[in-house]
C-alpha atoms as a PDB file:
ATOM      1  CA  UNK A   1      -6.315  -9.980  14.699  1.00  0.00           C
ATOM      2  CA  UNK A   2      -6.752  -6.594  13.030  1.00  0.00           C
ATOM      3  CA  UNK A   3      -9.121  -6.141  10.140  1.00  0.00           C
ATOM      4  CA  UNK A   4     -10.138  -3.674   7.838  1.00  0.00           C
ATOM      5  CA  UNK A   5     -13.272  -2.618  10.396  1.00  0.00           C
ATOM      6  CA  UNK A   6     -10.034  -1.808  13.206  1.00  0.00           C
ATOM      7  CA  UNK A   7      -7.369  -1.042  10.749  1.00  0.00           C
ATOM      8  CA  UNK A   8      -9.177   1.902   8.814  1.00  0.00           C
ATOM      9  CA  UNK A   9     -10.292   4.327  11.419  1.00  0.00           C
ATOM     10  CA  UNK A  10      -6.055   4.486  12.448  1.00  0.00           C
ATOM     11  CA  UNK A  11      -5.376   5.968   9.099  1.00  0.00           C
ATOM     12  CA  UNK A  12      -8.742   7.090   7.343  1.00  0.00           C
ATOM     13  CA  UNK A  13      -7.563  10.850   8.166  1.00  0.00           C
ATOM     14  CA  UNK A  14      -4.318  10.245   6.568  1.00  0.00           C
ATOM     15  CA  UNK A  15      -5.801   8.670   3.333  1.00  0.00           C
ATOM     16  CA  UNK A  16      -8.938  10.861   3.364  1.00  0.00           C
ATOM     17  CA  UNK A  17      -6.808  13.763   2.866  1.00  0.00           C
ATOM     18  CA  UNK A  18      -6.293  12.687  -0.666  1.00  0.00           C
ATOM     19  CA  UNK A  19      -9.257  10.898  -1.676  1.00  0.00           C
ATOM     20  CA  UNK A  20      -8.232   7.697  -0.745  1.00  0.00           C
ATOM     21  CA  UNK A  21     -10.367   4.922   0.638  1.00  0.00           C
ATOM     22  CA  UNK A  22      -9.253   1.522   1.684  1.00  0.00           C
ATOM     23  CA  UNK A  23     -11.761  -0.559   1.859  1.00  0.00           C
ATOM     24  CA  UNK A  24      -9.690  -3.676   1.938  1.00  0.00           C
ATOM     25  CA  UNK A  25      -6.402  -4.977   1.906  1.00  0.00           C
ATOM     26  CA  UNK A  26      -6.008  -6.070  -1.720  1.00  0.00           C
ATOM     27  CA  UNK A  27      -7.175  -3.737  -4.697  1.00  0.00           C
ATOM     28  CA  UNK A  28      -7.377  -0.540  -2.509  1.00  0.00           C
ATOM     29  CA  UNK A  29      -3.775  -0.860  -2.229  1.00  0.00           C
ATOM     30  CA  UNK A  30      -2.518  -1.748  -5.916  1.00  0.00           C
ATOM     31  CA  UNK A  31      -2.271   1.794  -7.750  1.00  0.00           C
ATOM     32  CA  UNK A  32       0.405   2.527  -4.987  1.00  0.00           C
ATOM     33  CA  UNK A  33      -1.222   5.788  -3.991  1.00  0.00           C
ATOM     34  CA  UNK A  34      -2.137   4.930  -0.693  1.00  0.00           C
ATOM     35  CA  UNK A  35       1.221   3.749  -0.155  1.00  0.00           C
ATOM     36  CA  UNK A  36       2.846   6.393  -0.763  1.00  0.00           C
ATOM     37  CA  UNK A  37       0.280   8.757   1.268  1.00  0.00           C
ATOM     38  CA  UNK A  38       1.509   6.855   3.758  1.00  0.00           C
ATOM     39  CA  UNK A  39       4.619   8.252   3.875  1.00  0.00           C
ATOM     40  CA  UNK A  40       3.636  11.120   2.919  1.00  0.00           C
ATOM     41  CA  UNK A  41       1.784  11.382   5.827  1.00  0.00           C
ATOM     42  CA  UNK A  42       4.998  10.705   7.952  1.00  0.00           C
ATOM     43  CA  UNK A  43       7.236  12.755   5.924  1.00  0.00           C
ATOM     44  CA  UNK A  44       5.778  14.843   3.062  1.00  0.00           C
ATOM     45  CA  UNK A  45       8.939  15.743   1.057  1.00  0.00           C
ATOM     46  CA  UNK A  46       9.657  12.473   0.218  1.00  0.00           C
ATOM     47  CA  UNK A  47       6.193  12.158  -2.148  1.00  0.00           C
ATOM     48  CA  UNK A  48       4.758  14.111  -4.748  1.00  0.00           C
ATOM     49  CA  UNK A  49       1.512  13.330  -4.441  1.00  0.00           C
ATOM     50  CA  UNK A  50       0.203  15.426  -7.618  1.00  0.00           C
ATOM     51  CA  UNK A  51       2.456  13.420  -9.655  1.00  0.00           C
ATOM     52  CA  UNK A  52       0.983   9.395  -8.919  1.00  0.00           C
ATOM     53  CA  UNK A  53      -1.729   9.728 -11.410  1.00  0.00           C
ATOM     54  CA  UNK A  54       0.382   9.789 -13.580  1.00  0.00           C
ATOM     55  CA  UNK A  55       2.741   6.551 -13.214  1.00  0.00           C
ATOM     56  CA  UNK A  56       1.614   3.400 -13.574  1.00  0.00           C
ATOM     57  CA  UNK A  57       0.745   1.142 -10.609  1.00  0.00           C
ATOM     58  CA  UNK A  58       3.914  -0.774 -11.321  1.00  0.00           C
ATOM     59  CA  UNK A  59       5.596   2.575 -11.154  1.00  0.00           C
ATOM     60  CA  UNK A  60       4.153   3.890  -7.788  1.00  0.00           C
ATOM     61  CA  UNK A  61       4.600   0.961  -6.287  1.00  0.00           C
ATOM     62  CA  UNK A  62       8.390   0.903  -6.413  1.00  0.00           C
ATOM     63  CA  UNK A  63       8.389   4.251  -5.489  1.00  0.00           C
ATOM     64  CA  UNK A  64       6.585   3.746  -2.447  1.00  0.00           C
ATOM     65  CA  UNK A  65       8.505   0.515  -1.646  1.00  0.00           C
ATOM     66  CA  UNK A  66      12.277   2.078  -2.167  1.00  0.00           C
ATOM     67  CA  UNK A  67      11.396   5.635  -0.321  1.00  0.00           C
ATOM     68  CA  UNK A  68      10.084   3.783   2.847  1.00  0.00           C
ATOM     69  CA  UNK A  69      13.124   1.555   2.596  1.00  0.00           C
ATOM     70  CA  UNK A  70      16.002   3.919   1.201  1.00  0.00           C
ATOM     71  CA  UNK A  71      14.392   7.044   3.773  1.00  0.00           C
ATOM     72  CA  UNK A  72      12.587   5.616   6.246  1.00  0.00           C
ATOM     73  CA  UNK A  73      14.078   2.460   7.250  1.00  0.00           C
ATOM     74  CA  UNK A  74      11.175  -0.169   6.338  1.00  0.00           C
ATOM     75  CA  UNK A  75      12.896  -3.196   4.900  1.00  0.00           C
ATOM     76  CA  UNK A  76      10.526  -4.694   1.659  1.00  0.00           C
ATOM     77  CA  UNK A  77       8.557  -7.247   2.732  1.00  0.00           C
ATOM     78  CA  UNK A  78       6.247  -6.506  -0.441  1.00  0.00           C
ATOM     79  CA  UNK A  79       7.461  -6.113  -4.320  1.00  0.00           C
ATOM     80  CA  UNK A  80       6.500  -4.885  -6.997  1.00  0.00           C
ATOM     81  CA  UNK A  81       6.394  -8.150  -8.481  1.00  0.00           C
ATOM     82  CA  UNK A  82       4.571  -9.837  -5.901  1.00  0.00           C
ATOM     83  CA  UNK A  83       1.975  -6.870  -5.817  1.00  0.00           C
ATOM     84  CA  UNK A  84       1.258  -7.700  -9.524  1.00  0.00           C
ATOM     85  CA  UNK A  85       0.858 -10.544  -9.662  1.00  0.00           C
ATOM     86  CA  UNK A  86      -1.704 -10.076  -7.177  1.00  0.00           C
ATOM     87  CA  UNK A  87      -3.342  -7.934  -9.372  1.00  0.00           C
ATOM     88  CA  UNK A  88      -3.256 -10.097 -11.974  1.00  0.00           C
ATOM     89  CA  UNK A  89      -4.752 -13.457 -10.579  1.00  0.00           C
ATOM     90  CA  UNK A  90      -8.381 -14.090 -10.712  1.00  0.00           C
ATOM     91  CA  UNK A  91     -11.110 -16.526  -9.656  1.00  0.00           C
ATOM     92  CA  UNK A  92     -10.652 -19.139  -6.659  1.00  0.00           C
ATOM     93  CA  UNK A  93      -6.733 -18.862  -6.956  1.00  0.00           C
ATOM     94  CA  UNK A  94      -6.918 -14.822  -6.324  1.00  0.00           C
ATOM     95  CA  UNK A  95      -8.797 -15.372  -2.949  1.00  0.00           C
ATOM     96  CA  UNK A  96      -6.443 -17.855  -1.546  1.00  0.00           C
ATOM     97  CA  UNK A  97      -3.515 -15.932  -2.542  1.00  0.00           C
ATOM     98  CA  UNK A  98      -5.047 -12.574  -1.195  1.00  0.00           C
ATOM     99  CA  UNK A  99      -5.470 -14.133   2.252  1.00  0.00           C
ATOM    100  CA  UNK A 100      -1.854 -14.345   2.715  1.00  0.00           C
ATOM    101  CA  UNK A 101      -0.738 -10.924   0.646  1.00  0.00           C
ATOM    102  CA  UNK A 102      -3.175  -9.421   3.323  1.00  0.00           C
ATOM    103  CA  UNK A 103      -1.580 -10.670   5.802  1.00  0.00           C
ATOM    104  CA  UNK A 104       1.767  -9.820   4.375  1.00  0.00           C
ATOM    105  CA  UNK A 105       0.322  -6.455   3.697  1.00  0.00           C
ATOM    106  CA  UNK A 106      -1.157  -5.771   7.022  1.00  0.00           C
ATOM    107  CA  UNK A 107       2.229  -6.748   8.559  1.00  0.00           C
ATOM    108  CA  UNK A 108       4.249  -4.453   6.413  1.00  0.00           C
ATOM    109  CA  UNK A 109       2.381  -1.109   6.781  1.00  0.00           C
ATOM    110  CA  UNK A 110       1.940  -2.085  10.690  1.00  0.00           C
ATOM    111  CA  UNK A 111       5.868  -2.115  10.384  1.00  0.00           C
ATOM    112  CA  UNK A 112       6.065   1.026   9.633  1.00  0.00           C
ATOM    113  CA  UNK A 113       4.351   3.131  13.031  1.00  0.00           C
END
């Protein structure tokens, strides 16, 4: 199984170019930003990068989601929706539910190499 301790070091230069650290598979994700550095980093026309501070999460997020699908070819297996709500839960329901968005996370971005 991959974790965050194996999963990092494979993009850490990507993210690290713009700030980014993931340090795990939930919140580090839910701005959108490293998303779409991701595909930046495969194809840098298709994000402005200087322009995701300014968007909402919600708005990032679908960016990300529709670019990798419309451009790159990477059917959703995330949505917006799902990634707020995510956001949104707390307490003993948030860690049950994160288990499986990781794992629905970790499969979608390995989906995309």
């Amino acid at each position: 199984m991959i974790t965050m301790i194996t999963f990092v070091p494979a993009i850490h230069v990507l993210l690290c170019r713009f700030g980014i650290e993931v340090r795990d598979f939930g919140s580090s994700w839910r701005d959108g930003v490293a998303f779409n550095a991701l595909i930046h980093g495969l194809q840098p026309e298709l994000v402005d990068m200087s322009v995701l501070a300014k968007n909402s999460p919600r708005a990032n997020l679908e960016h990300a989601f529709s670019i990798a699908e419309e451009h790159l070819g990477i059917p959703r297996l995330l949505d917006v929706e799902g990634m707020m709500m995510i956001i949104a839960i707390k307490g003993h329901m948030f860690n049950v539910i994160m288990s499986t968005a990781e794992r629905m996370l970790l499969s979608h971005i390995l989906s995309w190499s």
